[in-house]
Protein backbone atom coordinates (compact mmCIF):
# COMPACT_ATOMS: atom_id res chain seq x y z
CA UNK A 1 0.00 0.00 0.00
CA UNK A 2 2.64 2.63 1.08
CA UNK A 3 4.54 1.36 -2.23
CA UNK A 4 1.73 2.46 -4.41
CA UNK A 5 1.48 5.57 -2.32
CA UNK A 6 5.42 6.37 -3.06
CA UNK A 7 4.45 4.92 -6.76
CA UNK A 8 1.35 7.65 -6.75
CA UNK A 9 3.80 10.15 -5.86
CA UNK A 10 6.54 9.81 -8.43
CA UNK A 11 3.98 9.64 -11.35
CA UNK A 12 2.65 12.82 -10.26
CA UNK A 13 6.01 14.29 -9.73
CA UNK A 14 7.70 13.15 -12.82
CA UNK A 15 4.37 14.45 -14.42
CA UNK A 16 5.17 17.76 -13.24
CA UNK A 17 8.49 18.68 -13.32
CA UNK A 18 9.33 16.37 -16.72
CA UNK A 19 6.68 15.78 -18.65
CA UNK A 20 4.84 18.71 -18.41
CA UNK A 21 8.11 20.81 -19.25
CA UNK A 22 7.50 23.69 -17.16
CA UNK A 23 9.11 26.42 -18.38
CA UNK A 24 11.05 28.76 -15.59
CA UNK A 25 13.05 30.98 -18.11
CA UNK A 26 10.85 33.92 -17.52
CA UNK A 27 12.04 34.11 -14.34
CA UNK A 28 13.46 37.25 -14.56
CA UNK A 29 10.37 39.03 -15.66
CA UNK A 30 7.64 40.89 -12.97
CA UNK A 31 7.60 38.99 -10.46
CA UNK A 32 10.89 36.29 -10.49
CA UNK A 33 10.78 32.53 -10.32
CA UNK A 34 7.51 32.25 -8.13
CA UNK A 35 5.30 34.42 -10.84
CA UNK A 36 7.41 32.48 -13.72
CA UNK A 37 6.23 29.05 -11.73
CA UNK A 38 2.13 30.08 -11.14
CA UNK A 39 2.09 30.95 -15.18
CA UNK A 40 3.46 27.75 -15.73
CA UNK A 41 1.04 26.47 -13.94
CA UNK A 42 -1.76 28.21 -14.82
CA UNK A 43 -0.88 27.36 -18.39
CA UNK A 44 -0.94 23.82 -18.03
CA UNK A 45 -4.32 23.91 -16.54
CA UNK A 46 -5.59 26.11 -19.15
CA UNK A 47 -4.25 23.85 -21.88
CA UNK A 48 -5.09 20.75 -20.40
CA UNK A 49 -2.12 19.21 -19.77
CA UNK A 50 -3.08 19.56 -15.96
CA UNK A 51 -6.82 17.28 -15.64
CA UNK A 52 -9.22 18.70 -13.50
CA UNK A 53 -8.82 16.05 -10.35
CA UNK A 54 -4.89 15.83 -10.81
CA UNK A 55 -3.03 15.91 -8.18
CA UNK A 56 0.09 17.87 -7.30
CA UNK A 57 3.44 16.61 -5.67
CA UNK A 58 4.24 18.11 -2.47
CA UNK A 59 6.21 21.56 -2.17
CA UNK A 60 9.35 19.44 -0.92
CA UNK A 61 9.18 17.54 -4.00
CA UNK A 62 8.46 20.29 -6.64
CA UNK A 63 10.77 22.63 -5.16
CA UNK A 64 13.59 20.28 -5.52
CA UNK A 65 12.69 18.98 -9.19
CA UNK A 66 12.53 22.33 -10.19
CA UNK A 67 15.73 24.09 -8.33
CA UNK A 68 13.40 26.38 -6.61
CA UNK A 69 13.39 27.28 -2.59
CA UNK A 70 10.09 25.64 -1.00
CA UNK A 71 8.58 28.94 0.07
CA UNK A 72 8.28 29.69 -3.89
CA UNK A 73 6.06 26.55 -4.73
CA UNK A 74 3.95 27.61 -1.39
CA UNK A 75 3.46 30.76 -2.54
CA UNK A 76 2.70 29.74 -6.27
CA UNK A 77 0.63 26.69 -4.87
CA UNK A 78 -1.33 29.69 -2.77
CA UNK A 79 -1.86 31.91 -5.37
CA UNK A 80 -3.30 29.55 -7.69
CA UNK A 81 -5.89 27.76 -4.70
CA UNK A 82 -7.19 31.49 -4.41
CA UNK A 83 -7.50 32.31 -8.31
CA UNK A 84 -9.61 28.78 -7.96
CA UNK A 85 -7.37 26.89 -10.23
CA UNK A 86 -6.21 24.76 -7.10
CA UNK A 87 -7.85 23.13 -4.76
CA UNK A 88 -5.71 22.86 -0.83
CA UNK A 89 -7.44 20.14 2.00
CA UNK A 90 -6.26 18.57 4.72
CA UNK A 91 -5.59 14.79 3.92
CA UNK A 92 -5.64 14.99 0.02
CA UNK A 93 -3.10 17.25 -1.14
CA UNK A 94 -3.23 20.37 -3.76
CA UNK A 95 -5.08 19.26 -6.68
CA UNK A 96 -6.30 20.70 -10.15
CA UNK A 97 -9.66 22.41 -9.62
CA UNK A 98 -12.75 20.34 -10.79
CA UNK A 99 -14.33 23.54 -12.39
CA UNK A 100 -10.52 24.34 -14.70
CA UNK A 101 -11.76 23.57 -17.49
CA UNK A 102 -9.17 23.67 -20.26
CA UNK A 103 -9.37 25.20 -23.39
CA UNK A 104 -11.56 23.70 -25.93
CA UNK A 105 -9.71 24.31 -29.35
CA UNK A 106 -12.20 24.94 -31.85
CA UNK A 107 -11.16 22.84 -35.47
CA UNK A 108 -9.61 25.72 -37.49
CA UNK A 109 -11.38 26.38 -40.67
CA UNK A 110 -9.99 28.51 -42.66
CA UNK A 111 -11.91 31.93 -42.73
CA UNK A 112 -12.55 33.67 -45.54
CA UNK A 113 -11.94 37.19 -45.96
CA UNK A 114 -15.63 39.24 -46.02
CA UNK A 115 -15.76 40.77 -49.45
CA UNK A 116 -15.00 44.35 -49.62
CA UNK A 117 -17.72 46.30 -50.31
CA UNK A 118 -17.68 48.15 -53.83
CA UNK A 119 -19.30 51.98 -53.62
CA UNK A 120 -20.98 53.63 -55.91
CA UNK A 121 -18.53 55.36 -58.07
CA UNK A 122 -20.43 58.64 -58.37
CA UNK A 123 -21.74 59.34 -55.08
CA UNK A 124 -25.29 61.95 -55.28
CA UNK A 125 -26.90 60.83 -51.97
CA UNK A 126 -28.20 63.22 -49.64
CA UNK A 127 -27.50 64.35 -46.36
CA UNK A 128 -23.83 64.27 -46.13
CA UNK A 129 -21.46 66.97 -46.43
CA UNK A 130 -17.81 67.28 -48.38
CA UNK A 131 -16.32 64.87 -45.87
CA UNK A 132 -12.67 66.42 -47.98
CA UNK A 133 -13.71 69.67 -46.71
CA UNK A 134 -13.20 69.36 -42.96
CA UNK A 135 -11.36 71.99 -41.21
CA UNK A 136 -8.94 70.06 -39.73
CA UNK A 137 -6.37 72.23 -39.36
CA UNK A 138 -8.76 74.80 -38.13
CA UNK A 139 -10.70 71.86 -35.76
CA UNK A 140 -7.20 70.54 -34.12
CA UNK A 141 -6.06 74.16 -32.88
CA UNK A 142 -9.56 74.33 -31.22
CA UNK A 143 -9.09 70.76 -30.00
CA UNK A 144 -5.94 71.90 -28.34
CA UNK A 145 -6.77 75.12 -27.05
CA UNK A 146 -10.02 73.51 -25.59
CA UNK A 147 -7.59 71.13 -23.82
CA UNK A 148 -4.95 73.31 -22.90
CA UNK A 149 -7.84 75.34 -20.92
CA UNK A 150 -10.01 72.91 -19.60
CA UNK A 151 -10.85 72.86 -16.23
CA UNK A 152 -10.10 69.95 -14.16
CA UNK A 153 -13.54 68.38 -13.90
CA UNK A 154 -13.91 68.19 -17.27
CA UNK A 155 -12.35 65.26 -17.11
CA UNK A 156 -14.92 63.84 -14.09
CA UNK A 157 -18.58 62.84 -14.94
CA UNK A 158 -20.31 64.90 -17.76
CA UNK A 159 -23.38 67.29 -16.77
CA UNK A 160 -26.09 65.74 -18.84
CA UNK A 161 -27.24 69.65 -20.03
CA UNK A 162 -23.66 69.75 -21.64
CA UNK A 163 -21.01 71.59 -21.29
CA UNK A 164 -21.84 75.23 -20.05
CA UNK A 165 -19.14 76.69 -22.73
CA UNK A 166 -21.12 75.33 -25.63
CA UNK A 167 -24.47 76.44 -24.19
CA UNK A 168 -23.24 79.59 -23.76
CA UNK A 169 -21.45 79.70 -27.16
CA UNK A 170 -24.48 78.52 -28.68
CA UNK A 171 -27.13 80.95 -27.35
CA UNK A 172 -24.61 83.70 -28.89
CA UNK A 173 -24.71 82.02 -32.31
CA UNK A 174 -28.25 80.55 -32.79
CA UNK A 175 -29.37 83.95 -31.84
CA UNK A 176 -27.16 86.10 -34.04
CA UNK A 177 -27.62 83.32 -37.28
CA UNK A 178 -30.81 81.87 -36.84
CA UNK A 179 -33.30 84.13 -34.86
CA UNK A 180 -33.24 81.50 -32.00
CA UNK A 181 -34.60 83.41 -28.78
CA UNK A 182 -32.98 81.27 -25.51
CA UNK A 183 -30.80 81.10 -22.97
CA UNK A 184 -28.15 78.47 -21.62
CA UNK A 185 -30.01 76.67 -19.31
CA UNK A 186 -32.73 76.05 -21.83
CA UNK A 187 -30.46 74.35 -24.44
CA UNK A 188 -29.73 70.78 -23.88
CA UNK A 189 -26.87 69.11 -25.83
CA UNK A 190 -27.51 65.45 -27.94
CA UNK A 191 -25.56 63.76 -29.99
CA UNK A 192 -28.12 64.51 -33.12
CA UNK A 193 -31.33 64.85 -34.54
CA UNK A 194 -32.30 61.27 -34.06
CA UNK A 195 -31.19 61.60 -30.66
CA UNK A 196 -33.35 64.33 -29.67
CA UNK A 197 -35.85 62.10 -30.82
CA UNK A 198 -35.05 59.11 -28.68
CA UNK A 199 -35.23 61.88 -25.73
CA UNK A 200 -38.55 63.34 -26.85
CA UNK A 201 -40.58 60.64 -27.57
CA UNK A 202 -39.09 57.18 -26.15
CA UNK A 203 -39.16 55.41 -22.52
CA UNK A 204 -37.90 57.18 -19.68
CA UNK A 205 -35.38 55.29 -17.21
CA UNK A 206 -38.78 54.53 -15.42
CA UNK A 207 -40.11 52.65 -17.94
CA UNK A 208 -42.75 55.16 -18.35
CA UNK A 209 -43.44 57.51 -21.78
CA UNK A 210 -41.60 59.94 -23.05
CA UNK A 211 -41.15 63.49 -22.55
CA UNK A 212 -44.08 63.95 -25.52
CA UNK A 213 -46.62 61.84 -26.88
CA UNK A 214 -47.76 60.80 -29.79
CA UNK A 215 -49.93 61.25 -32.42
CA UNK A 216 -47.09 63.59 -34.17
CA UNK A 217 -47.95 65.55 -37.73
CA UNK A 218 -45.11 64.98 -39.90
CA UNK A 219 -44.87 66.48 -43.43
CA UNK A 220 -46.00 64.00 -46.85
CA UNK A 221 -42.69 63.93 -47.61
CA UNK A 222 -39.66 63.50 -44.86
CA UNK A 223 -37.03 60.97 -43.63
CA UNK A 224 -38.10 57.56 -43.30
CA UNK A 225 -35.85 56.76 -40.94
CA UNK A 226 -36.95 59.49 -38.74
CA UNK A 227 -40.62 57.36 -39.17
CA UNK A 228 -39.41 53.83 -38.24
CA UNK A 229 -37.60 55.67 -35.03
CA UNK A 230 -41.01 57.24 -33.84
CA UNK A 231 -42.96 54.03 -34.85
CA UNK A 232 -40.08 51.77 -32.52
CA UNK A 233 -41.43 54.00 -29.88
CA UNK A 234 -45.17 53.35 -30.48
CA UNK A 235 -45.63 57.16 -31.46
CA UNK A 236 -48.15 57.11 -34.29
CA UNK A 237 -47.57 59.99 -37.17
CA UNK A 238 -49.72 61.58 -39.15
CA UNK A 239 -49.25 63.20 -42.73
CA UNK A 240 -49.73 66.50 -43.55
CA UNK A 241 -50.26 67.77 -47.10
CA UNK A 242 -47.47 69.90 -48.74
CA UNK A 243 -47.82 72.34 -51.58
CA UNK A 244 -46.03 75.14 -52.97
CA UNK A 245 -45.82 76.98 -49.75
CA UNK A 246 -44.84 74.36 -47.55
CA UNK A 247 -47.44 72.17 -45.19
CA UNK A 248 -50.48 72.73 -44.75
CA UNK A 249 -50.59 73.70 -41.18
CA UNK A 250 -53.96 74.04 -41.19
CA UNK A 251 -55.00 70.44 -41.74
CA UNK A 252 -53.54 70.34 -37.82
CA UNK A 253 -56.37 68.99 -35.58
CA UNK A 254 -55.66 66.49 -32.39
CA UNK A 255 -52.06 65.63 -32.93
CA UNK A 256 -50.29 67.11 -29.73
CA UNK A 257 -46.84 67.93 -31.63
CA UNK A 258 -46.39 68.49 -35.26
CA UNK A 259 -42.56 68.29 -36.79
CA UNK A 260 -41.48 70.68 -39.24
CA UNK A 261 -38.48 71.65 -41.75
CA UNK A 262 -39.71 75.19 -42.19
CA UNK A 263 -36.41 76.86 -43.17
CA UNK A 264 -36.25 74.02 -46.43
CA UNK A 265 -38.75 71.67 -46.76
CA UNK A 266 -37.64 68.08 -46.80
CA UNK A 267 -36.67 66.99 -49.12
CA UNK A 268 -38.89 69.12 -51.67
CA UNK A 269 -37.61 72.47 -50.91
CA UNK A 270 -38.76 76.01 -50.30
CA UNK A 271 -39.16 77.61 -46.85
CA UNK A 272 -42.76 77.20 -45.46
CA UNK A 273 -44.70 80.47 -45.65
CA UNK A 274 -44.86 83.31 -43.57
CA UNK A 275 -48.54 82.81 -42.59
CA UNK A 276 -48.25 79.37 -42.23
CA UNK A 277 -45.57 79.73 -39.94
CA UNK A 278 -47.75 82.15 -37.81
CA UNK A 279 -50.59 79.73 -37.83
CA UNK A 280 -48.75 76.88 -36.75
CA UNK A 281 -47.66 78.92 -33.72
CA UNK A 282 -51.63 80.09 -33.26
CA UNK A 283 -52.36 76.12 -33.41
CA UNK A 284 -50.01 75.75 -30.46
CA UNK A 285 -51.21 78.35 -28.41
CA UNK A 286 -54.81 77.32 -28.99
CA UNK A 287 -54.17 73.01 -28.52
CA UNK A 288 -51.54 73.50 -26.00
CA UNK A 289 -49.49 71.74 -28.65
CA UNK A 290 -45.47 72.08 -29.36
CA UNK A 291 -43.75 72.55 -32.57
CA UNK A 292 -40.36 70.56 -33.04
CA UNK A 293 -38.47 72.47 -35.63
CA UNK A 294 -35.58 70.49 -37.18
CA UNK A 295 -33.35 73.24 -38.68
CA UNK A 296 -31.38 70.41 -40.39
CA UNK A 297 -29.58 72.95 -43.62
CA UNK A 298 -30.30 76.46 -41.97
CA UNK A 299 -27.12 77.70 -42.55
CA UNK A 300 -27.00 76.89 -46.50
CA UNK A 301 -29.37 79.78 -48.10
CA UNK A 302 -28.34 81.04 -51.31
CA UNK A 303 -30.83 82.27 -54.05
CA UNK A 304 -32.99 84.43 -51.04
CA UNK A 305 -32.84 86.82 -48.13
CA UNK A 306 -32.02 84.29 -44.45
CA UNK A 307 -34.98 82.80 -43.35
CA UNK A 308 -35.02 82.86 -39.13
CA UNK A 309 -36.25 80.37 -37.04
CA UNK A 310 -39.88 79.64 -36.24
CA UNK A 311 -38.64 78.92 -32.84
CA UNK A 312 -38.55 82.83 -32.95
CA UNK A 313 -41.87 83.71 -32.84
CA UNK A 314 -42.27 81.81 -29.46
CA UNK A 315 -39.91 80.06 -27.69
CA UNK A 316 -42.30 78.33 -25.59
CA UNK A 317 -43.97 76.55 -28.05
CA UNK A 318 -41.30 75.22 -30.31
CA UNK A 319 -38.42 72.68 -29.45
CA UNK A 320 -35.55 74.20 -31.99
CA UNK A 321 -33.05 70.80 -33.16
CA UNK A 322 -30.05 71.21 -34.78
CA UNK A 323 -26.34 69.96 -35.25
CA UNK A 324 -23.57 69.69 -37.32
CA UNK A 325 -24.16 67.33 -39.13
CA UNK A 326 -24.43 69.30 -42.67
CA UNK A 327 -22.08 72.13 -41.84
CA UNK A 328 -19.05 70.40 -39.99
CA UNK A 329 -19.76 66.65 -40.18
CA UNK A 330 -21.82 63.60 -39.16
CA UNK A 331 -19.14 62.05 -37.53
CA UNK A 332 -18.74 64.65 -34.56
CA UNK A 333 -22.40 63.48 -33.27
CA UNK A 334 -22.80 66.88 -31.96
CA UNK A 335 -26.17 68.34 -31.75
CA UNK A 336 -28.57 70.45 -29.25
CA UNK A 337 -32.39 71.03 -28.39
CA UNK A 338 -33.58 74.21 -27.33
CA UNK A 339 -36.61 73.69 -25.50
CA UNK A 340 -39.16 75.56 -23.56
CA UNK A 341 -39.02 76.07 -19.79
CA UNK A 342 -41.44 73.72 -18.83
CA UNK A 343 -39.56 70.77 -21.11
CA UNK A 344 -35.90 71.11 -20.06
CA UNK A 345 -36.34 68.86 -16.50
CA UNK A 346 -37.92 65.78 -18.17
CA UNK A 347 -35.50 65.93 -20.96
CA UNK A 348 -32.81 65.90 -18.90
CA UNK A 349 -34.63 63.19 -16.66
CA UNK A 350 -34.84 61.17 -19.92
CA UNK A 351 -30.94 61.57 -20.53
CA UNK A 352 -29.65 60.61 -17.51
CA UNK A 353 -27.93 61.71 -14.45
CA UNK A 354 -24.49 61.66 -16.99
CA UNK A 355 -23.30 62.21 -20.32
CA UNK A 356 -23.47 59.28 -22.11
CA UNK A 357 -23.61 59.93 -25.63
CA UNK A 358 -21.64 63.20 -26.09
CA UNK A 359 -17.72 63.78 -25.96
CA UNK A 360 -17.05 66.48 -23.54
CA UNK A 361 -13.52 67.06 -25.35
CA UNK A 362 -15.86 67.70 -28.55
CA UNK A 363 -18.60 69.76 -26.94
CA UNK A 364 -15.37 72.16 -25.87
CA UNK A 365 -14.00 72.16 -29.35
CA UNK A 366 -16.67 73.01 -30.89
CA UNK A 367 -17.29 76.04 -28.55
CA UNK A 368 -13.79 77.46 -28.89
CA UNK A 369 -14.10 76.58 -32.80
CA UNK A 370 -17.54 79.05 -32.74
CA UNK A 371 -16.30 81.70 -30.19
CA UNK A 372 -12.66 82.14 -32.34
CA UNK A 373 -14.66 82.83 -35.36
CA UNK A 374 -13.92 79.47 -37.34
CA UNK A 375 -17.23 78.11 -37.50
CA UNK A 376 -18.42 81.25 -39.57
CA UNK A 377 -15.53 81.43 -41.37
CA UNK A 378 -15.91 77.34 -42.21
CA UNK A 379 -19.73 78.00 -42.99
CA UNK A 380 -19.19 80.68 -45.31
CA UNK A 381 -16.68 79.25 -46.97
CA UNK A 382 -19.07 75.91 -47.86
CA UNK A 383 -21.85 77.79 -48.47
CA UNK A 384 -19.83 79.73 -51.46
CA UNK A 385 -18.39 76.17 -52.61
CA UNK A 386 -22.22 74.38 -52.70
CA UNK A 387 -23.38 77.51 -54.21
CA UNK A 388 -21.01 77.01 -57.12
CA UNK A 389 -22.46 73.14 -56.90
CA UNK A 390 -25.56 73.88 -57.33
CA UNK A 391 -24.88 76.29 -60.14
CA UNK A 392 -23.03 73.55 -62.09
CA UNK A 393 -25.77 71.23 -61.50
CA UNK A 394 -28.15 73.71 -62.77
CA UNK A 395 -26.11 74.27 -66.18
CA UNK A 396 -25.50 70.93 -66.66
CA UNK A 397 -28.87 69.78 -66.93
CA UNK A 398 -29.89 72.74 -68.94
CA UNK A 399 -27.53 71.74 -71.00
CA UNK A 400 -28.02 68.02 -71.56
CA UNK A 401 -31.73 67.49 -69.67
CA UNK A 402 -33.75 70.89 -70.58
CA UNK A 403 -36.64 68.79 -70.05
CA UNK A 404 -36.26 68.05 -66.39
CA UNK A 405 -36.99 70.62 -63.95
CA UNK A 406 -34.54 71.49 -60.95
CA UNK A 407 -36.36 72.81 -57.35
CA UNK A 408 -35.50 73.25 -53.98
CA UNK A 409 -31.80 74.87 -54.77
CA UNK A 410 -32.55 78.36 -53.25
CA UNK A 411 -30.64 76.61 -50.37
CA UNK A 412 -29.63 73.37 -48.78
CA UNK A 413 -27.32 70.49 -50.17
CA UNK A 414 -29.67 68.88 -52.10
CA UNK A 415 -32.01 69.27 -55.19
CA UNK A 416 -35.10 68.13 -56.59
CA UNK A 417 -35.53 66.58 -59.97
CA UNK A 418 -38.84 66.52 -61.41
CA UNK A 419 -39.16 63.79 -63.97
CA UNK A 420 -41.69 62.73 -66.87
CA UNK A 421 -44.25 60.85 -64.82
CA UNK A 422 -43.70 56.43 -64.68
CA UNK A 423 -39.89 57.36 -64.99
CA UNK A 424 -38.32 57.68 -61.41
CA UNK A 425 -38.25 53.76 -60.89
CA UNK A 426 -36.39 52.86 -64.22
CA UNK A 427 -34.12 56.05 -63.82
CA UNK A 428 -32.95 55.02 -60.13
CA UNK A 429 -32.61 51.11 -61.58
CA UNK A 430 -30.38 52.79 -64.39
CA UNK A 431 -28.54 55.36 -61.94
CA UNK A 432 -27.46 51.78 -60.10
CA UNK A 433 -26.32 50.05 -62.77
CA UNK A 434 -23.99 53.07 -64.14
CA UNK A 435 -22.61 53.46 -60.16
CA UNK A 436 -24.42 56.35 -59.54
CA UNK A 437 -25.99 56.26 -55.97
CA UNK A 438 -29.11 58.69 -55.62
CA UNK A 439 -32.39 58.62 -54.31
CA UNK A 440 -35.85 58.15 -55.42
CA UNK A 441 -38.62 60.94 -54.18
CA UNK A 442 -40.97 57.75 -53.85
CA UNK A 443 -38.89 56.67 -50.82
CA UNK A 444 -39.68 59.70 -48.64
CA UNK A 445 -43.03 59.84 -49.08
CA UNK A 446 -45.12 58.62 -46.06
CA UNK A 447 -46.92 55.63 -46.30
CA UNK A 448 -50.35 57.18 -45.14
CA UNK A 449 -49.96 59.95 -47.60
CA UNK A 450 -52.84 60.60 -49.95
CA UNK A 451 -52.58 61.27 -53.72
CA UNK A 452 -55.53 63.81 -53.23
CA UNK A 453 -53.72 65.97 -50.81
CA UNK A 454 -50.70 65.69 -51.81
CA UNK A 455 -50.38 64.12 -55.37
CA UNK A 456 -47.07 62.19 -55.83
CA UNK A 457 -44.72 63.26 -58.54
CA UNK A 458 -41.93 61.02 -60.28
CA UNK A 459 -38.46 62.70 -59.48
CA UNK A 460 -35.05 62.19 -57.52
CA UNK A 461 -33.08 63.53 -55.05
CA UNK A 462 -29.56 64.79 -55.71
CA UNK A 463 -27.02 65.74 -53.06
CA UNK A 464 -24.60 68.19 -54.40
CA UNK A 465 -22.26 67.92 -51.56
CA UNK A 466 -21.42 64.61 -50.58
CA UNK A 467 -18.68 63.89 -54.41
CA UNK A 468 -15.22 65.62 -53.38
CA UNK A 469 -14.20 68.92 -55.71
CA UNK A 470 -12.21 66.81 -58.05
CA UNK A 471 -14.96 64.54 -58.60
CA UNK A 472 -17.96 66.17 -58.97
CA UNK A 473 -17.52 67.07 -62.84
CA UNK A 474 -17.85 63.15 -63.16
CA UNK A 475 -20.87 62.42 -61.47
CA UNK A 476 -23.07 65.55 -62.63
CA UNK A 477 -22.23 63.92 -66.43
CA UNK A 478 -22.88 60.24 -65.31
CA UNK A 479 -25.75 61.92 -63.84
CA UNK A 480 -27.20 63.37 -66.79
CA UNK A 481 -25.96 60.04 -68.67
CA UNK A 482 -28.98 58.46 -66.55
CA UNK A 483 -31.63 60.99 -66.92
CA UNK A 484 -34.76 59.52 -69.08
CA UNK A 485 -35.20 61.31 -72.70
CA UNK A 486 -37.68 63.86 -73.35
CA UNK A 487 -41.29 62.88 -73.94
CA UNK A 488 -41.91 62.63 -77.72
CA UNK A 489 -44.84 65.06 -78.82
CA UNK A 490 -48.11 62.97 -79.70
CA UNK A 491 -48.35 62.94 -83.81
CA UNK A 492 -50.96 65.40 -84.67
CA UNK A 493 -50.60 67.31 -81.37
């Protein structure tokens, strides 16, 4: 019995100090020979080589297969029973944990790389800006100033409100450019218009509704992403006619909110009329409704005198939304909300205690880069490049496509094209195939929208700032390469 004990014994040792090959040349590194010894160890488990049940030779033993001083294996031994790779009791000796599991080596297949993805080779989507354009010079002495002065609990938890210097920078601006009528602790900072959103209209941390509810007017024609993000949150929306003047803000009746683009429709164009924009703020005062006004291209006016915000007329009944998205970049996620009084604690409420979505390093940027002057420098400096866009866009087509019309270019990034009607399907099919990415007008048309309020009309949407300088002679004559022939006149007509 005590032979098979000894026997026992000397299996497990020569296990452990031969077989397994533990490797003590790392001895040297943090820690010395007892650090070297536990990764060994650890390793061995990890791999397997050590079954869960196995049972270690005594320190004695180890120590002197190994060339180590007892107190090292004891230690190692130690460390290892309190990671839980070990097991210690009295009577039975260390042994490997029953719950070490080794590694489970999954059979290599070879993987295959994803296919990169081919773009369009004329890009004419909306909504982006001349990513080539950024001021990054301009940007990274803003990013360093903001730095160099930042106080010290900048770098702590972020004040859900944002960042008092770009409130403060931004009441300046919005009230000088746009007309906006506010004060600091009304503006709350997001990460972008679909953000706001979220705030407005989805859960609070309760559980509970959001900060509005639901049934929302949208206009006929509008993002559909914006859509599928109300309907996620159960808010029902409800079309409202457009025409040459913008939407009709008196088909308004027992929707609580109504969103508007009143400085340029989306995606049509034009600026919604001056009476219409008083009505809509008679509508709120008389429902107790609120206006959200997304002032998504404000800056970008070109063709007409600057068109203020509706927000303007009374603060207290219109949430102003806006970023910079279209005049800096979509990639900062930098937006803001400025609400009424009565909506800024439940927005916040619905945000959180901190900052969670919003750099703080980037809300301080960007109010240095709009105090020094840059941001109006940057602004005017695009809105003299798109103008020059939009004026090619307009001579080419007169040019090669007299027969479509061009709207919606007295500002903005983007333009209409009105097309001969049962053409706007085959003309985006034939964009696609010639690498031209644009959209249809079809796809921002809501669903509930009716053809006798607001008859739908073949046409696409064409971003004129989203191709680089170089390349934008190229895609405005792919672009008219696409464009469906003029209708032949009937004979005898």
């Amino acid at each position: 019995m005590a032979n098979s004990r000894v026997n026992s014994w000397m299996d497990s040792a020569r296990r452990v100090g031969a077989d397994l090959h533990l490797d003590l040349s790392e001895s040297s590194g943090p820690g010395g020979r007892r650090a070297a010894l536990t990764r060994a160890l650890r390793d061995a488990v990890r791999s397997g080589r050590l079954a869960p049940g196995t049972r270690l030779p005594p320190y004695r033993s180890l120590a002197a297969d190994l060339g180590v001083a007892r107190n090292t294996v004891a230690d190692a031994y130690a460390e290892l029973v309190a990671e839980g790779w070990l097991t210690a009791r009295q009577g039975s000796g260390t042994r490997v944990a029953e719950r070490a599991e080794p590694l489970r080596r999954a059979e290599r297949v070879p993987r295959k790389a994803p296919p990169r993805a081919r773009g369009p080779r004329h890009d004419l989507r909306q909504g982006t800006p001349d990513a080539s354009a950024f001021p990054r010079a301009a940007w990274l002495a803003s990013c360093r100033r903001a730095l160099q002065q930042a106080p010290n609990e900048v770098f702590g938890p972020g004040d859900p409100a944002g960042r008092i210097e770009l409130r403060e920078a931004l009441t300046e601006y919005l009230a000088r450019a746009r007309g906006v009528r506010t004060e600091p602790d009304r503006i709350v900072i997001c990460s972008g218009f679909a953000h706001a959103l979220r705030l407005l209209f989805g859960q609070d941390r309760s559980g509970g509704g959001g900060v509005l509810r639901g049934p929302l007017a949208v206009e006929a024609y509008g993002l559909g992403f914006h859509r599928e993000l109300l309907a996620a949150a159960g808010v029902r929306t409800v079309p409202l006619p457009l025409d040459e003047d913008g939407a009709r803000v008196d088909r308004l009746a027992r929707e609580r909110a109504v969103l508007l683009t009143p400085a340029h429709q989306f995606p049509t164009g034009g600026p919604l009329h001056p009476e219409r924009r008083a009505a809509v703020i008679d509508w709120a005062r008389a429902r107790g409704g609120v206006v959200l006004e997304d002032d998504y291209d404000g800056e970008f006016r070109y063709d007409r005198k600057p068109v203020g915000a509706v927000q303007g007329l009374d603060p207290e009944r219109v949430i102003f939304i806006g970023s910079v998205s279209k005049s800096l970049s979509p990639a900062l996620r930098l937006g803001w909300m400025v609400l009424p009084e009565r909506y800024v604690g439940d927005v916040l409420a619905a945000k959180g205690e901190r900052e969670a979505w919003v750099s703080v390093l980037d809300q301080l940027s960007l109010a240095d880069f709009i105090v020094s002057g840059a941001y109006d420098r940057h602004v005017r400096r695009m809105r003299q490049r798109y103008r020059s866009r939009r004026d090619r866009l307009v001579a080419a087509l007169a040019e090669h496509a007299p027969h479509v019309e061009v709207t919606g270019v007295a500002a903005g990034l983007h333009a209409v094209l009105r097309l001969p009607p049962g053409t706007e399907r085959s003309t985006v099919k034939a964009a696609t195939w010639q690498g031209v990415a644009l959209d249809g007008l079809a796809e921002f048309r809501h669903p509930d929208a009716t053809e006798e309020e607001t008859p739908a009309r073949d046409g696409i949407v064409v971003g004129c700032a989203t191709p680089s300088e170089h390349a934008y002679g190229a895609a405005l004559e792919a672009l008219c390469g696409v464009l469906p022939p003029a209708e032949e006149p009937t004979p005898g007509g």
